[in-house]
PDB file of N, CA and C in Angstrom:
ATOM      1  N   UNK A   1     -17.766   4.780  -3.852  1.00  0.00           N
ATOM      2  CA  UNK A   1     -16.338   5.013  -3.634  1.00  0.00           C
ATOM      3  C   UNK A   1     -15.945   4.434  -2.278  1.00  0.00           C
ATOM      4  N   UNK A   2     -15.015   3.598  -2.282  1.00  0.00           N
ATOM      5  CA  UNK A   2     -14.320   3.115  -0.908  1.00  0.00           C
ATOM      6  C   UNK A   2     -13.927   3.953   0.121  1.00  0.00           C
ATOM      7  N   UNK A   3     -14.218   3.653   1.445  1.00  0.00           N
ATOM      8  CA  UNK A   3     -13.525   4.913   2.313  1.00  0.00           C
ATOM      9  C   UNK A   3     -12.114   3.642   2.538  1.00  0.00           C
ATOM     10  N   UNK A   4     -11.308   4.474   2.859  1.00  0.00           N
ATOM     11  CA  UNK A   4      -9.733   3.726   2.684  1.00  0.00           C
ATOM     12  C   UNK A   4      -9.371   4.067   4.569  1.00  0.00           C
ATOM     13  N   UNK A   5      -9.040   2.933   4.929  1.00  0.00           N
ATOM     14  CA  UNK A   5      -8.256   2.967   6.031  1.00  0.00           C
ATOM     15  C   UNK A   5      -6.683   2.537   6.127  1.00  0.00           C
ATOM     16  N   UNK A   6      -6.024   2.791   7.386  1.00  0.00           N
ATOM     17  CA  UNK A   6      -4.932   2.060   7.518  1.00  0.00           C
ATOM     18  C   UNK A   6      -4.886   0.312   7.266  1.00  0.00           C
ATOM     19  N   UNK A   7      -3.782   0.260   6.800  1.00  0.00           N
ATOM     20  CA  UNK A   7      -3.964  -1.303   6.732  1.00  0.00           C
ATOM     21  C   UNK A   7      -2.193  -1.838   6.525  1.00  0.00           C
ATOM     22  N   UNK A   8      -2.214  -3.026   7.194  1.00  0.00           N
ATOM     23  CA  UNK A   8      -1.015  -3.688   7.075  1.00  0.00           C
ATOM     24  C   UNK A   8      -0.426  -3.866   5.351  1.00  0.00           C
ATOM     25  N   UNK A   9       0.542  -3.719   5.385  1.00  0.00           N
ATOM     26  CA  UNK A   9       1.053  -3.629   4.196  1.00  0.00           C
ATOM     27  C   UNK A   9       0.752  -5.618   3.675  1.00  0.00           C
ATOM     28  N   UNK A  10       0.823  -6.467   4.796  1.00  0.00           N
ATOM     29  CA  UNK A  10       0.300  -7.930   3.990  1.00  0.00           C
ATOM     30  C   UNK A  10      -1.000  -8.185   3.960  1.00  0.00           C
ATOM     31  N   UNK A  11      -1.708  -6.861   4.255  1.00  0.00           N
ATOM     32  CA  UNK A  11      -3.057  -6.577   4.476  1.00  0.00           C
ATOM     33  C   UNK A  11      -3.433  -6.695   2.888  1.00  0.00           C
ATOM     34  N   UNK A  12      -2.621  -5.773   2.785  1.00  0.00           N
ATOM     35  CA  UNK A  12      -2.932  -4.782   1.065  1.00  0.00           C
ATOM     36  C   UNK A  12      -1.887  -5.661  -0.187  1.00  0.00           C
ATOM     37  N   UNK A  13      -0.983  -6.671   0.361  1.00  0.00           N
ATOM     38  CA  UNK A  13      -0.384  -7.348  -0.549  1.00  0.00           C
ATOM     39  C   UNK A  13      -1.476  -8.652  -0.821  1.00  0.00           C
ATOM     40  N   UNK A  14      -2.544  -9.334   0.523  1.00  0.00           N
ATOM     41  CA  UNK A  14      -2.995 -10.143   0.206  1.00  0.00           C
ATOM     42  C   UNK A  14      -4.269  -9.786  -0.648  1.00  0.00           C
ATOM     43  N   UNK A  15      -4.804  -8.453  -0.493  1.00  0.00           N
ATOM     44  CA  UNK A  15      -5.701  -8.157  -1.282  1.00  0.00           C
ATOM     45  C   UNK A  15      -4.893  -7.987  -2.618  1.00  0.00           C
ATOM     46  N   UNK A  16      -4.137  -7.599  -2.892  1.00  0.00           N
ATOM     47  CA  UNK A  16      -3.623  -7.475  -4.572  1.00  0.00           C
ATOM     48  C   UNK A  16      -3.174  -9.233  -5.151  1.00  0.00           C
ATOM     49  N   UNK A  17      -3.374  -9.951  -4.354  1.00  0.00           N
ATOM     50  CA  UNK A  17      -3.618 -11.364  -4.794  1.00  0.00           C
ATOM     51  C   UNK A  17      -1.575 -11.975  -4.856  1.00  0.00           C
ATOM     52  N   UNK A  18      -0.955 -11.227  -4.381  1.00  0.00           N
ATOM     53  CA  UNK A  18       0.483 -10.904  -4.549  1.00  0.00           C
ATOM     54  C   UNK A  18       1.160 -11.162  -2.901  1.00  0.00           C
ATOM     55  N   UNK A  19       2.466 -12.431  -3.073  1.00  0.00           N
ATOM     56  CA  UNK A  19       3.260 -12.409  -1.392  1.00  0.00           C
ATOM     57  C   UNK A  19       3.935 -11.487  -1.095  1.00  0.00           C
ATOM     58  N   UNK A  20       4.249 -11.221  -0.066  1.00  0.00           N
ATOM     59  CA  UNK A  20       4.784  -9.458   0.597  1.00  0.00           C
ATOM     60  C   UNK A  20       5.487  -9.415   0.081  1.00  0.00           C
ATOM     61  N   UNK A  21       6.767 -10.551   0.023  1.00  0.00           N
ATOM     62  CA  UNK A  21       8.142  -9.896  -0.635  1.00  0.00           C
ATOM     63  C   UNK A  21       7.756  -9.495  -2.287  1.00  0.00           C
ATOM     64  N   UNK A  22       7.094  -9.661  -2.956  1.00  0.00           N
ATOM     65  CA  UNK A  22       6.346  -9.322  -4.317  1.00  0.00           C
ATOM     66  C   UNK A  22       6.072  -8.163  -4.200  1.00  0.00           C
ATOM     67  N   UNK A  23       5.347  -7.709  -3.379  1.00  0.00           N
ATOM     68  CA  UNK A  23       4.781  -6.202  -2.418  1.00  0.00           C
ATOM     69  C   UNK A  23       5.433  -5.484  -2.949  1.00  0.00           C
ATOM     70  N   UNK A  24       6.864  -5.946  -1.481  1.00  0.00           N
ATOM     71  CA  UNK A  24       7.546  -4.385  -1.360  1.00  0.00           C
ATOM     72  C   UNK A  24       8.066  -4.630  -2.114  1.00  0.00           C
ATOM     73  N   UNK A  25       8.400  -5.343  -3.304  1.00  0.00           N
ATOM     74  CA  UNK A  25       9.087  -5.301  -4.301  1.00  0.00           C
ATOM     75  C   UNK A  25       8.683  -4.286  -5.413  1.00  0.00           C
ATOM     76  N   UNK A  26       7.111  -4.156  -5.583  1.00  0.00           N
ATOM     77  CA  UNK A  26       6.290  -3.059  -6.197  1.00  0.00           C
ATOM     78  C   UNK A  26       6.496  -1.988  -5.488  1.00  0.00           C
ATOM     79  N   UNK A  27       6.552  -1.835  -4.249  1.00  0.00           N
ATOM     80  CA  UNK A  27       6.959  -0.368  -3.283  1.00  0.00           C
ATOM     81  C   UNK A  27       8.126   0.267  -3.586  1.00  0.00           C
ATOM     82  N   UNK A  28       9.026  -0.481  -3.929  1.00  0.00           N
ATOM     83  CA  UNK A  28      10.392   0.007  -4.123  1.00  0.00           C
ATOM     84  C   UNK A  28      10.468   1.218  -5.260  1.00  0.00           C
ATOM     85  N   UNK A  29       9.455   1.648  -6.054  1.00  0.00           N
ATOM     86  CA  UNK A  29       9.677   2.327  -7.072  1.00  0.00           C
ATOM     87  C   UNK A  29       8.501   3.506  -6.174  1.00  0.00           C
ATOM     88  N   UNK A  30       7.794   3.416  -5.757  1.00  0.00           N
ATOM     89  CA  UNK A  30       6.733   4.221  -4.723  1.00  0.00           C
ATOM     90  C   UNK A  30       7.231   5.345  -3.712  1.00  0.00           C
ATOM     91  N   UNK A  31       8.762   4.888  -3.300  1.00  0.00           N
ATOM     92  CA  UNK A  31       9.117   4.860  -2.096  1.00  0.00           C
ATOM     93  C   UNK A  31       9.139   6.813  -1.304  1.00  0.00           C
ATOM     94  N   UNK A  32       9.480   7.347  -2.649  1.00  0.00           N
ATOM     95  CA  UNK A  32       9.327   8.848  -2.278  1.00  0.00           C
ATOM     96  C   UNK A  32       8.134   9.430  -1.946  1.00  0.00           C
ATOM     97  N   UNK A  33       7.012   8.619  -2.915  1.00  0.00           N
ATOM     98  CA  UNK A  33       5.677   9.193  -2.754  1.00  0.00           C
ATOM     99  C   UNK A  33       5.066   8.770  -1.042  1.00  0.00           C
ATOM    100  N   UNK A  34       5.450   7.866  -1.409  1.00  0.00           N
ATOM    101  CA  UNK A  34       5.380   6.767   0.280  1.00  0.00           C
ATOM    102  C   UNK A  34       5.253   7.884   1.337  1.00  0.00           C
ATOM    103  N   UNK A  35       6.639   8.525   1.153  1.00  0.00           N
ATOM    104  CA  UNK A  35       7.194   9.060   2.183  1.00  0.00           C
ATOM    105  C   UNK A  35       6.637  10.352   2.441  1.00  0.00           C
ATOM    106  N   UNK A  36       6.268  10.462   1.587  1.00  0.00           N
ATOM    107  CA  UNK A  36       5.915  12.343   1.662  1.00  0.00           C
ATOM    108  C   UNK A  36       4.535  12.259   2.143  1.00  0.00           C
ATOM    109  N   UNK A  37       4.114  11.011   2.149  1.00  0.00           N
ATOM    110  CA  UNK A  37       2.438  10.682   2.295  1.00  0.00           C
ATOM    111  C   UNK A  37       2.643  10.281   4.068  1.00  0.00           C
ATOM    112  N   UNK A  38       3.694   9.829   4.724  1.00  0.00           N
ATOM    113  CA  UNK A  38       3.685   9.564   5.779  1.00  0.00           C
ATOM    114  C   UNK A  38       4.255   8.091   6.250  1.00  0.00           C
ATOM    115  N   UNK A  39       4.446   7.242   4.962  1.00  0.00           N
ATOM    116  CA  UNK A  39       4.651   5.885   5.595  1.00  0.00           C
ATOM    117  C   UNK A  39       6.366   5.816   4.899  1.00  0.00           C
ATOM    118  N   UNK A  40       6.905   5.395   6.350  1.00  0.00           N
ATOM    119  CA  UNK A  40       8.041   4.849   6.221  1.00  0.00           C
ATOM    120  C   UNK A  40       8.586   3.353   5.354  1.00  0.00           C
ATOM    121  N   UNK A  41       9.690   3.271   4.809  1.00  0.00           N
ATOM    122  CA  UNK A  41       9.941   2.058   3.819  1.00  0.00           C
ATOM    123  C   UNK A  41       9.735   0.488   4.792  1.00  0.00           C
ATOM    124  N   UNK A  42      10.113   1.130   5.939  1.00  0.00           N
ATOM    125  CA  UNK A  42      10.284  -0.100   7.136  1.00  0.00           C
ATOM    126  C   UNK A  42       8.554  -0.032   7.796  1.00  0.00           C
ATOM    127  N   UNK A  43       7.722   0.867   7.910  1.00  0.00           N
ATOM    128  CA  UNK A  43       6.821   0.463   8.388  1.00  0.00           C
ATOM    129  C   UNK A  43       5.800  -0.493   7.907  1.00  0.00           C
ATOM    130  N   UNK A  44       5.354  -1.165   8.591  1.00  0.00           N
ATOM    131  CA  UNK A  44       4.207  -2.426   8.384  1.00  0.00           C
ATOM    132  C   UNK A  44       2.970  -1.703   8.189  1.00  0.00           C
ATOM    133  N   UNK A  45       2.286  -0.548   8.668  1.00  0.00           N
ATOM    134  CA  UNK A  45       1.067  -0.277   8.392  1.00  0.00           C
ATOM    135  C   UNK A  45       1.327   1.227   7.869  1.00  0.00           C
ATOM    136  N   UNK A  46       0.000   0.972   6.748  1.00  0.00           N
ATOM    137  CA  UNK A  46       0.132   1.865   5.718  1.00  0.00           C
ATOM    138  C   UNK A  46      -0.793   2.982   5.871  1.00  0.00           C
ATOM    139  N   UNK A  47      -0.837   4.329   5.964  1.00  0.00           N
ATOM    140  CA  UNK A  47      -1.491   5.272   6.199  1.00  0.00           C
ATOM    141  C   UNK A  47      -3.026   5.291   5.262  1.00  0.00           C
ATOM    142  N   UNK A  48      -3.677   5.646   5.746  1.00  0.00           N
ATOM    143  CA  UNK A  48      -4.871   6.096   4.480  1.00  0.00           C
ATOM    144  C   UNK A  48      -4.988   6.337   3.696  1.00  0.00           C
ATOM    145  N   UNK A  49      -4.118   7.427   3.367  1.00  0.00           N
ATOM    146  CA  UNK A  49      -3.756   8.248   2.255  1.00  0.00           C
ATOM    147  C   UNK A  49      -2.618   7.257   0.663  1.00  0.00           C
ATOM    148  N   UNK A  50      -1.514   6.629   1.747  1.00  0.00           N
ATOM    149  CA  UNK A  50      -0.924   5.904   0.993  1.00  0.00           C
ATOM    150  C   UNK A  50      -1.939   4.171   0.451  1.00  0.00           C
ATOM    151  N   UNK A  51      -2.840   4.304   1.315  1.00  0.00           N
ATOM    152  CA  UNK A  51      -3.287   2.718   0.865  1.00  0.00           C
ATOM    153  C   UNK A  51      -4.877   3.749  -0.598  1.00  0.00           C
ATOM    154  N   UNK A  52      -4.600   4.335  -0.504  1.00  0.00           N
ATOM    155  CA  UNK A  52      -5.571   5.074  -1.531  1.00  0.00           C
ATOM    156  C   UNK A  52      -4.826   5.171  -2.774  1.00  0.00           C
ATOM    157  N   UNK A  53      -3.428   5.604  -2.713  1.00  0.00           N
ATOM    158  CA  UNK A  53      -2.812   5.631  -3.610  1.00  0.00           C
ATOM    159  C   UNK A  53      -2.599   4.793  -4.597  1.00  0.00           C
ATOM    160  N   UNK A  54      -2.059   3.712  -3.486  1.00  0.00           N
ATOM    161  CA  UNK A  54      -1.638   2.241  -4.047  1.00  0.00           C
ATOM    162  C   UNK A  54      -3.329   1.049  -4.547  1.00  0.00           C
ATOM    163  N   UNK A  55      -3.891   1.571  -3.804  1.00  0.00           N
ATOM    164  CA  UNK A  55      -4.783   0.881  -5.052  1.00  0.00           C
ATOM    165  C   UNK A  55      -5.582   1.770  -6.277  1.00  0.00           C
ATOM    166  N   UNK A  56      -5.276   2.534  -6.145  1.00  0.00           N
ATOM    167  CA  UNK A  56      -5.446   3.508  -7.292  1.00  0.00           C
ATOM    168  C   UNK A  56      -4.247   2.815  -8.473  1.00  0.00           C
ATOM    169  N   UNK A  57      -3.069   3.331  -7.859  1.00  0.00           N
ATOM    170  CA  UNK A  57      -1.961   2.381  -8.414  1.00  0.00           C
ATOM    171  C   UNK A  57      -2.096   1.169  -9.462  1.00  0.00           C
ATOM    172  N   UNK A  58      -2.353   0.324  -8.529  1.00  0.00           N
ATOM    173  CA  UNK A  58      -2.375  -0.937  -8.947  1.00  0.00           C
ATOM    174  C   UNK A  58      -3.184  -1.975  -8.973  1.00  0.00           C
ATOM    175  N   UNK A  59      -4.578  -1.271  -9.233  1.00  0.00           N
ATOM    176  CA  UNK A  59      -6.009  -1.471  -9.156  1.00  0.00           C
ATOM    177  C   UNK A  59      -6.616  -2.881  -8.317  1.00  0.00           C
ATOM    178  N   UNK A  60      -5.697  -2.154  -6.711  1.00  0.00           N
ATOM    179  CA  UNK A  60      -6.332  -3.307  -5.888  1.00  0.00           C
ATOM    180  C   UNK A  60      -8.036  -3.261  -5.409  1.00  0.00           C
ATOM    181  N   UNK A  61      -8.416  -3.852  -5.326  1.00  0.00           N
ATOM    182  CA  UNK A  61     -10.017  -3.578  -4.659  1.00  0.00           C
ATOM    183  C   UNK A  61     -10.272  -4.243  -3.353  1.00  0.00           C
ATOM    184  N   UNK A  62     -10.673  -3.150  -2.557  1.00  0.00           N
ATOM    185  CA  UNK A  62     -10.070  -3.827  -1.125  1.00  0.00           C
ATOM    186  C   UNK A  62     -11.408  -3.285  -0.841  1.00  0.00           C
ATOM    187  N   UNK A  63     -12.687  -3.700  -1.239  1.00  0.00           N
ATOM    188  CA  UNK A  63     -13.974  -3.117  -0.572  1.00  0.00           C
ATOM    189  C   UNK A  63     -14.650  -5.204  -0.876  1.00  0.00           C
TER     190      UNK A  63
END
């Protein structure tokens, strides 16, 4: 199992093989869970918790 760190959101867009504006374009439907997890719509780096989510999500593999 991956331990998940913070990571730039073009961190985690270049691992999903996808350009940022593509990204937050997938974030846009996220955005509550986002929030309650700690990361703002405007912030660039993504909490632990939320970069766990999102490749759970959207079966990035970032190991």
């Amino acid at each position: 199992m991956a331990k998940y760190k913070s990571m730039l959101k073009s961190e985690l867009a270049k691992a999903a093989g996808v350009s940022l504006p593509t990204f937050r374009r997938w974030l846009l439907s996220d955005q509550e869970e986002l929030r309650q997890m700690g990361a703002s719509p405007a912030a660039k780096i993504l909490p632990p918790v939320a970069v766990r989510y999102l490749c759970e999500k959207y079966c990035i593999d970032i190991d």
